[in-house]
PDB file of N, CA and C in Angstrom:
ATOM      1  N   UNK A   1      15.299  -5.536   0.662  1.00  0.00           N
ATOM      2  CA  UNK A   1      14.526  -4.371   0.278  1.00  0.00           C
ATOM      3  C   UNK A   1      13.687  -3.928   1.464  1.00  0.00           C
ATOM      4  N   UNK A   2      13.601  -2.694   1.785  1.00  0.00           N
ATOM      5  CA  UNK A   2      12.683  -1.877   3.137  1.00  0.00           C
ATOM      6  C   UNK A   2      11.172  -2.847   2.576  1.00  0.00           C
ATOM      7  N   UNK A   3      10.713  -2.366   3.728  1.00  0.00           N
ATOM      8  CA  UNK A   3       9.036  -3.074   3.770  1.00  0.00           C
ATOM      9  C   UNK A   3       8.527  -1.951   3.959  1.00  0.00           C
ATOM     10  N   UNK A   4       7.317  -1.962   3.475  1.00  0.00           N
ATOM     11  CA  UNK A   4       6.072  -1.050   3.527  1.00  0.00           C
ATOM     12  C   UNK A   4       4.824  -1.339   3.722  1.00  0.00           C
ATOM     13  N   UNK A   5       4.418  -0.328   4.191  1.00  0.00           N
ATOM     14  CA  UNK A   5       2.880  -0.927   4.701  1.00  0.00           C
ATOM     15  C   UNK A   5       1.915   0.518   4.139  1.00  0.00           C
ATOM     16  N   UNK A   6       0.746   0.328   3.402  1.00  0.00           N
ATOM     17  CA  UNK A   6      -0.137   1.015   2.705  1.00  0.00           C
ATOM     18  C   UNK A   6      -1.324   0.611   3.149  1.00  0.00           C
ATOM     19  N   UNK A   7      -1.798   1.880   3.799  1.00  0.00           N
ATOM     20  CA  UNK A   7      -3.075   1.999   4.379  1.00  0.00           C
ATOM     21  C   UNK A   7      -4.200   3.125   3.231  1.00  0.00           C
ATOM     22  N   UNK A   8      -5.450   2.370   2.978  1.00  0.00           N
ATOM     23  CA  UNK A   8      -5.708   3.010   1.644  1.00  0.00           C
ATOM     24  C   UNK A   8      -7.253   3.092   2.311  1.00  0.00           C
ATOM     25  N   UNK A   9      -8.458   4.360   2.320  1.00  0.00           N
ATOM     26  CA  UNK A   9      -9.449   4.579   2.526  1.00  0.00           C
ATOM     27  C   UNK A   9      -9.969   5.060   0.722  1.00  0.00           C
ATOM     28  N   UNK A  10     -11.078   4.456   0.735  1.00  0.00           N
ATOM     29  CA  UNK A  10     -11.356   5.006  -0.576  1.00  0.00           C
ATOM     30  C   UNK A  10     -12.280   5.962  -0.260  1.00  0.00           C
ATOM     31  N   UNK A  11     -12.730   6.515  -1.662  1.00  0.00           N
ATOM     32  CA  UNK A  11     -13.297   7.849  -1.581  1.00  0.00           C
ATOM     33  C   UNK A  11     -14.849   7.068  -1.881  1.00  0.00           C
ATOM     34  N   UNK A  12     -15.599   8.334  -0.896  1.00  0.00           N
ATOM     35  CA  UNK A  12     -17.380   7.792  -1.394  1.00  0.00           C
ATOM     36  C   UNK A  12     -17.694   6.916  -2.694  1.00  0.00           C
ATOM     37  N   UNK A  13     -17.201   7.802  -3.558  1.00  0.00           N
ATOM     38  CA  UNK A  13     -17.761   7.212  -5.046  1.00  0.00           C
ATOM     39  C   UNK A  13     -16.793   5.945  -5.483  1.00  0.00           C
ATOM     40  N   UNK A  14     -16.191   5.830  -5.135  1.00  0.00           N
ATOM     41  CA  UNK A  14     -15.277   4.525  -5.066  1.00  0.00           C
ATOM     42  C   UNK A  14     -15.861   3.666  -4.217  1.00  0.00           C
ATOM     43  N   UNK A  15     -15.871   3.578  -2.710  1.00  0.00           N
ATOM     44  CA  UNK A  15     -16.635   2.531  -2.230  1.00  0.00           C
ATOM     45  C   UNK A  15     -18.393   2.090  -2.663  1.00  0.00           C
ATOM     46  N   UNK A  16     -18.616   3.036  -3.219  1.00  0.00           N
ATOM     47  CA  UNK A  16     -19.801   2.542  -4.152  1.00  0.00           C
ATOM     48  C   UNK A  16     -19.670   1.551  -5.105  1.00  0.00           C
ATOM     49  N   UNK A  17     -18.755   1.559  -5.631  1.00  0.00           N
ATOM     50  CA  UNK A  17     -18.760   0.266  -6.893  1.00  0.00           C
ATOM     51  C   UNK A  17     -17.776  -0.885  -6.296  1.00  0.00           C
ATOM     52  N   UNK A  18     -18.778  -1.268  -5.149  1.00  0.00           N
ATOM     53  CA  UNK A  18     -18.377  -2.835  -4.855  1.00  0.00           C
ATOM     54  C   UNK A  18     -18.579  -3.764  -5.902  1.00  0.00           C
ATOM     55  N   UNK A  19     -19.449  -3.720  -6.887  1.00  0.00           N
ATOM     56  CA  UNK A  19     -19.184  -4.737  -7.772  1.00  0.00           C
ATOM     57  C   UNK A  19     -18.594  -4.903  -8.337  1.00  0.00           C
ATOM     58  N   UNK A  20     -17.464  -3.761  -9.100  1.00  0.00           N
ATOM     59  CA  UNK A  20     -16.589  -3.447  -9.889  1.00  0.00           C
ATOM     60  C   UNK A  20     -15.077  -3.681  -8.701  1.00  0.00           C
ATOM     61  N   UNK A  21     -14.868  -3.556  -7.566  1.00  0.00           N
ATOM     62  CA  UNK A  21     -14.154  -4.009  -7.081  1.00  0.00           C
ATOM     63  C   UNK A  21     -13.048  -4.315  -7.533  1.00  0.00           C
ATOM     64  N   UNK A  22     -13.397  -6.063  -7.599  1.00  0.00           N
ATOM     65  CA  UNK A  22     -12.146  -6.995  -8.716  1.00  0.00           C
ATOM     66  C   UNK A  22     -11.382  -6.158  -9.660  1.00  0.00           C
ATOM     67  N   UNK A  23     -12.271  -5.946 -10.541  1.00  0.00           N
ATOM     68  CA  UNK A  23     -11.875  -5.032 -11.605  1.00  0.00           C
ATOM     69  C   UNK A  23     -10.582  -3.688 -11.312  1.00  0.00           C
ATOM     70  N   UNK A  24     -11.450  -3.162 -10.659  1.00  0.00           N
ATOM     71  CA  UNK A  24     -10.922  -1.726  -9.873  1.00  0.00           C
ATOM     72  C   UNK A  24      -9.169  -1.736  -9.550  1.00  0.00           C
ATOM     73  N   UNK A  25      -9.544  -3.226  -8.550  1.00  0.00           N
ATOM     74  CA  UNK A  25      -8.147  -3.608  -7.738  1.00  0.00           C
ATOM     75  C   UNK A  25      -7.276  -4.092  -9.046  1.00  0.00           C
ATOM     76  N   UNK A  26      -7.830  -4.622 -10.084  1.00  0.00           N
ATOM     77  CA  UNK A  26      -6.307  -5.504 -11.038  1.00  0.00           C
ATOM     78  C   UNK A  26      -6.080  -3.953 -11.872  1.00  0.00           C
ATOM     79  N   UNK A  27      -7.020  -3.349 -12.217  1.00  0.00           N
ATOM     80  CA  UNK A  27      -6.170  -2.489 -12.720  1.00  0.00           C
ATOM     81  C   UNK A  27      -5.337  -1.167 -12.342  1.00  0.00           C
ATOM     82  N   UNK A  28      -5.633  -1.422 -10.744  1.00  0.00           N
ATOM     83  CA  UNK A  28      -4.613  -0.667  -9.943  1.00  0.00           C
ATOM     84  C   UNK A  28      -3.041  -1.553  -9.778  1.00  0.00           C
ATOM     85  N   UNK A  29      -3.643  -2.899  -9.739  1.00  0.00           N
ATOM     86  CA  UNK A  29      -2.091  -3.782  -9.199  1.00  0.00           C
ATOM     87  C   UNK A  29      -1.808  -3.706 -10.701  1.00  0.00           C
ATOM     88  N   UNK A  30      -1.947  -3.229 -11.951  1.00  0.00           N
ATOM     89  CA  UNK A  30      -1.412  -3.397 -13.066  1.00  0.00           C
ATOM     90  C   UNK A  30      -0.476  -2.049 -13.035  1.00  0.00           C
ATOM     91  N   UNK A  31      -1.368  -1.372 -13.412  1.00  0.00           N
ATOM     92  CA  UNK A  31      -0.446   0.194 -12.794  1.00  0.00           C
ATOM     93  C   UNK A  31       1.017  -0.353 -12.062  1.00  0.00           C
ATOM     94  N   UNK A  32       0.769  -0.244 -10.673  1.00  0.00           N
ATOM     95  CA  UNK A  32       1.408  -0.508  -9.993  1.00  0.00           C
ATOM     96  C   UNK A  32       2.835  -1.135 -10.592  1.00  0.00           C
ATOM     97  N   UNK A  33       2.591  -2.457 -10.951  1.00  0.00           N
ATOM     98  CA  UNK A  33       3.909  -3.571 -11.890  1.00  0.00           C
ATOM     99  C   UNK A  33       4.092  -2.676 -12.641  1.00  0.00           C
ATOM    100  N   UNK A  34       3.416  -2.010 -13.435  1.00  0.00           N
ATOM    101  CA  UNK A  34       3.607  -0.848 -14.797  1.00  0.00           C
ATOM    102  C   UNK A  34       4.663   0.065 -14.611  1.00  0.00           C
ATOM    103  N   UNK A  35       4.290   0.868 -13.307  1.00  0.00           N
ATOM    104  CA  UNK A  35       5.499   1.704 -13.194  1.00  0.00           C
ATOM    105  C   UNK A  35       6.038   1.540 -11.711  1.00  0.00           C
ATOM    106  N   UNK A  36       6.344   0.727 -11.124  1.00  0.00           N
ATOM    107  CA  UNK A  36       7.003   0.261 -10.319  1.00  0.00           C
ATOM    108  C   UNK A  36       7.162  -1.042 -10.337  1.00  0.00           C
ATOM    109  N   UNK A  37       7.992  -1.610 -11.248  1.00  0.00           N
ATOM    110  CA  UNK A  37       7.936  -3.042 -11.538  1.00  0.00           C
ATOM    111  C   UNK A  37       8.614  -4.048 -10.214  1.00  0.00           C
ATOM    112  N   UNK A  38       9.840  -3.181  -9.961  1.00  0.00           N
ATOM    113  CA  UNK A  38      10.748  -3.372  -8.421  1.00  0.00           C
ATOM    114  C   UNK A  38       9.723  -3.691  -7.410  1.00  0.00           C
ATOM    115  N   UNK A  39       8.344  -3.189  -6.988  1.00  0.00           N
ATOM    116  CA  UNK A  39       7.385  -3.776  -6.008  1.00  0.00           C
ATOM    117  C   UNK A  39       7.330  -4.992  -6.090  1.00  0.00           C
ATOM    118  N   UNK A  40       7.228  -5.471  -4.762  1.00  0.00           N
ATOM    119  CA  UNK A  40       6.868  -7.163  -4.511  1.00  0.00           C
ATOM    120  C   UNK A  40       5.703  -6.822  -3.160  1.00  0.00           C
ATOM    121  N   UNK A  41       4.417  -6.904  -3.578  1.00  0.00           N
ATOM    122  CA  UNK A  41       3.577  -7.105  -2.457  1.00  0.00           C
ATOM    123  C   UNK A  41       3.296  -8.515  -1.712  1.00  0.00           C
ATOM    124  N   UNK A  42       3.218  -8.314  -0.357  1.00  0.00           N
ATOM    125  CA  UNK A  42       3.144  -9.453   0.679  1.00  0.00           C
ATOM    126  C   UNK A  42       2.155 -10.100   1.268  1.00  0.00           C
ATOM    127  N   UNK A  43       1.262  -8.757   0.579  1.00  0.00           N
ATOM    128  CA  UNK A  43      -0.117  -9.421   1.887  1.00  0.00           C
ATOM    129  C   UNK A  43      -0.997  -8.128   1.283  1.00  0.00           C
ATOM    130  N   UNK A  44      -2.131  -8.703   0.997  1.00  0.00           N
ATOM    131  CA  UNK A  44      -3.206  -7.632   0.532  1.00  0.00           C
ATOM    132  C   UNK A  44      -4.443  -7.859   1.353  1.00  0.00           C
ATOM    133  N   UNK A  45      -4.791  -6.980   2.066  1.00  0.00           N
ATOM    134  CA  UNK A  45      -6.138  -7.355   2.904  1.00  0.00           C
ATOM    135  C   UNK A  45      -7.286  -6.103   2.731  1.00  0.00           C
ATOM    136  N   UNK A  46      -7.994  -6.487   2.976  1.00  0.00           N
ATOM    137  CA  UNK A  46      -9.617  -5.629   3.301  1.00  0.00           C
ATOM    138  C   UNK A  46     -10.054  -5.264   4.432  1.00  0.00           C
ATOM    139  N   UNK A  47     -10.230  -4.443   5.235  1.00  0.00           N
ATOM    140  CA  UNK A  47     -10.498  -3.886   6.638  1.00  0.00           C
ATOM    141  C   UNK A  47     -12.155  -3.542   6.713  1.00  0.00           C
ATOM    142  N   UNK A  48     -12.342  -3.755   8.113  1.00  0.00           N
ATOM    143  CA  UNK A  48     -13.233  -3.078   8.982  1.00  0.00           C
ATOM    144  C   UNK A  48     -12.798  -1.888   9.838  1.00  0.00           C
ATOM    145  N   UNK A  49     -12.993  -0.731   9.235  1.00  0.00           N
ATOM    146  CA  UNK A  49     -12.561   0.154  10.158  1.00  0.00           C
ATOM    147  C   UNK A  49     -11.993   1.178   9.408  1.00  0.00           C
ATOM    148  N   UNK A  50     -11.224   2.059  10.066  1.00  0.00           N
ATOM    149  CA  UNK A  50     -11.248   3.809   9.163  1.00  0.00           C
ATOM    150  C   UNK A  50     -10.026   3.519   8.058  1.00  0.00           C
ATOM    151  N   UNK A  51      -9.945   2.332   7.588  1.00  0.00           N
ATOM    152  CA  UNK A  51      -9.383   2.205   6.308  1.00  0.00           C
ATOM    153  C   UNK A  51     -10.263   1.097   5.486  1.00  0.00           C
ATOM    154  N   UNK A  52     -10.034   1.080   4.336  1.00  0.00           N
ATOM    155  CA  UNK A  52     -10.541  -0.116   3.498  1.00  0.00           C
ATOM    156  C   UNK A  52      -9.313  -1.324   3.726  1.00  0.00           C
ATOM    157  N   UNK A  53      -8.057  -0.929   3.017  1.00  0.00           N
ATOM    158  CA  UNK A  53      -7.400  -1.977   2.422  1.00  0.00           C
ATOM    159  C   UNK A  53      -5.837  -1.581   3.459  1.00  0.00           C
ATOM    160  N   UNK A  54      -5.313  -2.773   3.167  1.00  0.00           N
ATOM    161  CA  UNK A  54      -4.166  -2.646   4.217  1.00  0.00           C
ATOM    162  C   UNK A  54      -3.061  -3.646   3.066  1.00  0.00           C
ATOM    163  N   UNK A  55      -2.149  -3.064   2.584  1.00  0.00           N
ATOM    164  CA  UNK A  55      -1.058  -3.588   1.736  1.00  0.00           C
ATOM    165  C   UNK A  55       0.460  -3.891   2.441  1.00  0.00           C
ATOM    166  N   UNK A  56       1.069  -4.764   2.448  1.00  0.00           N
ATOM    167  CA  UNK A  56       2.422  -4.720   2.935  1.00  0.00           C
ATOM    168  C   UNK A  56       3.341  -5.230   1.395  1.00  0.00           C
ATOM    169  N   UNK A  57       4.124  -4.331   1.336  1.00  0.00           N
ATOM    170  CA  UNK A  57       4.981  -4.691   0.489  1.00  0.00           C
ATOM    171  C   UNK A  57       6.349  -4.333   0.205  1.00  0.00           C
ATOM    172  N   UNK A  58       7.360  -4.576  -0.523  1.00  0.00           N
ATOM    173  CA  UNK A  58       8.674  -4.259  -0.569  1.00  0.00           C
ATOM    174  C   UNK A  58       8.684  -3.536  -1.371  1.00  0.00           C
ATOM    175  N   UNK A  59       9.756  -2.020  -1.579  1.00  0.00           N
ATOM    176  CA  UNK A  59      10.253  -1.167  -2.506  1.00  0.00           C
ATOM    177  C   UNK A  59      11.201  -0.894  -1.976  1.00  0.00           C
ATOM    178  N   UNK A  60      12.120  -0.532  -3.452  1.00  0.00           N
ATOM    179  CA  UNK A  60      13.796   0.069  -3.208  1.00  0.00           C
ATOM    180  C   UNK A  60      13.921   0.912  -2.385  1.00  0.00           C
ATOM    181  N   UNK A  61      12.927   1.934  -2.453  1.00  0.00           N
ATOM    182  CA  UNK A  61      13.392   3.051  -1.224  1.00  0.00           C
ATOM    183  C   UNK A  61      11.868   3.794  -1.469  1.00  0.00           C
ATOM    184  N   UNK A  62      12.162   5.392  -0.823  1.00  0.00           N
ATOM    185  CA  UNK A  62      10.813   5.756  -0.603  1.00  0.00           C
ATOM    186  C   UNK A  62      10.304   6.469  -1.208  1.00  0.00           C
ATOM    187  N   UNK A  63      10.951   6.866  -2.489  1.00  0.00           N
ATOM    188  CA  UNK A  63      10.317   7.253  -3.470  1.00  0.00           C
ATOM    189  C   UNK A  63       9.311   6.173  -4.561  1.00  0.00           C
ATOM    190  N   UNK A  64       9.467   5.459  -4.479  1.00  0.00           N
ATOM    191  CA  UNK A  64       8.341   4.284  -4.597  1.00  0.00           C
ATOM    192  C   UNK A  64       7.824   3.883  -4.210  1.00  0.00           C
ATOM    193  N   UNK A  65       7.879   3.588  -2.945  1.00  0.00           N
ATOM    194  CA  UNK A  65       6.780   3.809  -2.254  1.00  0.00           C
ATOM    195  C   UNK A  65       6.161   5.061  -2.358  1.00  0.00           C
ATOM    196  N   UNK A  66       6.076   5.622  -2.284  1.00  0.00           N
ATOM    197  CA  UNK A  66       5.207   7.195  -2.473  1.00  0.00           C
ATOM    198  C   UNK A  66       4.744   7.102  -3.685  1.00  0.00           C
ATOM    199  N   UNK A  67       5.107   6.412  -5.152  1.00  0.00           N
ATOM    200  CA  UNK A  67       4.553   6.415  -6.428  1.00  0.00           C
ATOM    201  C   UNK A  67       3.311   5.443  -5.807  1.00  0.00           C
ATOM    202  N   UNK A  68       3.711   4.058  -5.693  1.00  0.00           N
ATOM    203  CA  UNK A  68       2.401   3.367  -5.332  1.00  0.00           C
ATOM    204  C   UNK A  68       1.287   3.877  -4.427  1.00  0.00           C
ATOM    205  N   UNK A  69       1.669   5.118  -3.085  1.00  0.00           N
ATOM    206  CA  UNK A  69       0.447   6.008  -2.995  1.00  0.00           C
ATOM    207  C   UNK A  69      -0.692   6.674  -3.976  1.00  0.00           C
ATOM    208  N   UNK A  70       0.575   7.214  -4.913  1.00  0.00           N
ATOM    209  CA  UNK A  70       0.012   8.345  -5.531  1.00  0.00           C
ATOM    210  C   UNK A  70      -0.571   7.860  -6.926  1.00  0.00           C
ATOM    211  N   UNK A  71      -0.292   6.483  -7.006  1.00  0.00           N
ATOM    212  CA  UNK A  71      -1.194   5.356  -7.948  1.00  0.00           C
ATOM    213  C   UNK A  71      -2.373   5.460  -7.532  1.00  0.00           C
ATOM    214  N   UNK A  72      -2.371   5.086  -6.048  1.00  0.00           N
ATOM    215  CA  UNK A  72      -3.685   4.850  -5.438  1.00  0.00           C
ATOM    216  C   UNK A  72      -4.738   5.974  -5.219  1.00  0.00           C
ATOM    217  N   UNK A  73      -4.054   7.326  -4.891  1.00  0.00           N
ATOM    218  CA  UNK A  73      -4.578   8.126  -5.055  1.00  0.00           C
ATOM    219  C   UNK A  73      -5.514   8.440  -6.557  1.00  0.00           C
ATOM    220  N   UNK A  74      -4.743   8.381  -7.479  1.00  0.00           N
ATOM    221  CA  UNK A  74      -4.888   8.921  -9.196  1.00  0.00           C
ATOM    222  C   UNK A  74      -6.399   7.142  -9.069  1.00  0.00           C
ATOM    223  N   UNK A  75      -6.590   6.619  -8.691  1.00  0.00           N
ATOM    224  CA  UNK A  75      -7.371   5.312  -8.981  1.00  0.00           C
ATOM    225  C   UNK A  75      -8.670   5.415  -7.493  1.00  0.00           C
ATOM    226  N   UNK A  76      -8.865   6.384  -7.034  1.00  0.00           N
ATOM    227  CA  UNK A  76     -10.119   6.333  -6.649  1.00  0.00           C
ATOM    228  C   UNK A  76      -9.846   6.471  -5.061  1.00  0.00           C
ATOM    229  N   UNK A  77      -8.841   6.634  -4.536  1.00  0.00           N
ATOM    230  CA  UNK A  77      -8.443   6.564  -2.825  1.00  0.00           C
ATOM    231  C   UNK A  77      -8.891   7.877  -2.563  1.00  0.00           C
ATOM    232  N   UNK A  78      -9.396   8.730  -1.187  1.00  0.00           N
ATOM    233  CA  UNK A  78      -9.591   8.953  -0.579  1.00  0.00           C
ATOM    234  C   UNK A  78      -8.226   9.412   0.184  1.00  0.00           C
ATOM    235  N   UNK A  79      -7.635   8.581   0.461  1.00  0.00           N
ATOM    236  CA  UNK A  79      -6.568   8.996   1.135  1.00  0.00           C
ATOM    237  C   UNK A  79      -5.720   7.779   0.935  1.00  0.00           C
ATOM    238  N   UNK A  80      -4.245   7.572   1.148  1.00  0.00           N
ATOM    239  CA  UNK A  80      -3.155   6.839   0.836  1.00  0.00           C
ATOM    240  C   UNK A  80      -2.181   6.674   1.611  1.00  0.00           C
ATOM    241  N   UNK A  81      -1.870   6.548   2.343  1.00  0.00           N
ATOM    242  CA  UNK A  81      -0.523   6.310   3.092  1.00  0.00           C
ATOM    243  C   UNK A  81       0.251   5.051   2.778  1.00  0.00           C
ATOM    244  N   UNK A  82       1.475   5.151   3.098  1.00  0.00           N
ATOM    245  CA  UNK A  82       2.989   4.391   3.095  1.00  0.00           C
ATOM    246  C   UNK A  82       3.847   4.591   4.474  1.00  0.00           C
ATOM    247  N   UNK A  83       3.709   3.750   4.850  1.00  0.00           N
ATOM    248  CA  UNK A  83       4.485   3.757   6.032  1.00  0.00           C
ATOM    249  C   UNK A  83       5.524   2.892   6.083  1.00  0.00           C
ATOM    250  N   UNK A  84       6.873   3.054   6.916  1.00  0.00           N
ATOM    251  CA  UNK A  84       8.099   2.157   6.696  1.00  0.00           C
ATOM    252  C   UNK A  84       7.496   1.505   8.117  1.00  0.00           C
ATOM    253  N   UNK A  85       8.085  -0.266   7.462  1.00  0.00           N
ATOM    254  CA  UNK A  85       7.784  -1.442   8.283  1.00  0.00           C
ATOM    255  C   UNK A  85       9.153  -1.934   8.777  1.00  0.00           C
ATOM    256  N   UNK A  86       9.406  -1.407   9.906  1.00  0.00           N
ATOM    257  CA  UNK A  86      11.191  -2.299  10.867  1.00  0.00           C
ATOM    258  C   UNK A  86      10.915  -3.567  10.883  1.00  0.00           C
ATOM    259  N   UNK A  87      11.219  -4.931  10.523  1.00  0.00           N
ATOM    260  CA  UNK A  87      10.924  -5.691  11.270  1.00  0.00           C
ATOM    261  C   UNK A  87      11.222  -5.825  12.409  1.00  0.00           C
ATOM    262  N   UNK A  88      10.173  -6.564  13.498  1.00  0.00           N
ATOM    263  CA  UNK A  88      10.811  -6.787  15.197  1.00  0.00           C
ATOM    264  C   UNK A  88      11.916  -7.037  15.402  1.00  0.00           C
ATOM    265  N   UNK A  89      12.462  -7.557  14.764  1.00  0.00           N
ATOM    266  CA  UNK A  89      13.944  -7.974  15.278  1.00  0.00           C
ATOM    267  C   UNK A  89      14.990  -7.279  15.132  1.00  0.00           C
ATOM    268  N   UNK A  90      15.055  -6.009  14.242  1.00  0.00           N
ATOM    269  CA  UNK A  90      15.587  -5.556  14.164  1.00  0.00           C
ATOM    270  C   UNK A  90      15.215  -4.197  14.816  1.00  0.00           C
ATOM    271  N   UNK A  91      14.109  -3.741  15.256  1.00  0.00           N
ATOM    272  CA  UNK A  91      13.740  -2.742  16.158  1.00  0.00           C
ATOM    273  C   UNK A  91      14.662  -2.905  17.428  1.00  0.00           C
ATOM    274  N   UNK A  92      14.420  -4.380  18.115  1.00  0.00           N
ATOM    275  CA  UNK A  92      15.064  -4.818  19.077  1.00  0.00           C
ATOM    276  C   UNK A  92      16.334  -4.238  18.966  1.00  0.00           C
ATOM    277  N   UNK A  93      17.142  -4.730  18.187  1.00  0.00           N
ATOM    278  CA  UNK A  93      18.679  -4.367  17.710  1.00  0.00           C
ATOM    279  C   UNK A  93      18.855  -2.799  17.813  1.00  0.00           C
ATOM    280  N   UNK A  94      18.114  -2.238  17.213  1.00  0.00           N
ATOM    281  CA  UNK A  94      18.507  -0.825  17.249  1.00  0.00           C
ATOM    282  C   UNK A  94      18.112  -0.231  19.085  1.00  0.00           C
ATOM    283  N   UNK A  95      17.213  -0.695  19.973  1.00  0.00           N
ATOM    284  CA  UNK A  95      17.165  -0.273  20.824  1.00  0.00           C
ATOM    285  C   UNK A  95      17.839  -0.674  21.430  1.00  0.00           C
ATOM    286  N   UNK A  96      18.884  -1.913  21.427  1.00  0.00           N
ATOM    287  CA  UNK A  96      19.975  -2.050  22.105  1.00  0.00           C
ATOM    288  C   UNK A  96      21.287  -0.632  21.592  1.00  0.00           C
ATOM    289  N   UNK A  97      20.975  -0.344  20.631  1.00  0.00           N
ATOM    290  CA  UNK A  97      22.268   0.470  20.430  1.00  0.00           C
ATOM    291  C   UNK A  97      22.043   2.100  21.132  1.00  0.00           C
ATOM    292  N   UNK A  98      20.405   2.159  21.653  1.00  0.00           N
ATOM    293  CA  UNK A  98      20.467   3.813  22.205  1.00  0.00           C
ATOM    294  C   UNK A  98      21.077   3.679  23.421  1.00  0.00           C
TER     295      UNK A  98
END
């Protein structure tokens, strides 16, 4: 399955309810399984810097990825991105073929 990587800034009134947080996040990763059950996330982290959260995960293709944006969006983001993840080794491979 392609890899993805989700870069998520939340919005003012969202990064305000750090206490609610926990909360916030399970019932986004519920969503998420809800209607994209095919997701398998890899790595969930928290940032310093012009994003909050940094997600890597697997979907069939890129229209699901783009739902799990637009989850994130509809749940308090600021902004959302999905980006496709090559692994190295196979970057390599393809730059042998230009």
């Amino acid at each position: 399955m392609p890899t993805f990587v989700l870069m998520t800034k939340l919005a003012p009134e969202a990064a305000r309810q750090m206490r609610a947080r926990a909360e916030l996040g399970r019932d986004w990763l519920d969503q998420v399984k809800k209607k994209c059950p095919q997701v398998r996330f890899l790595a969930h982290y928290a940032l310093l810097g012009p994003y909050d959260f940094l997600d890597i995960y697997e979907a069939p293709d890129e229209e699901t990825a783009a739902k799990v944006s637009m989850i994130s969006m509809a749940n308090g983001a600021l902004q959302a991105e999905s980006w496709t993840a090559i692994p190295y080794r196979r970057f390599v491979e393809l730059t042998r073929e230009i």
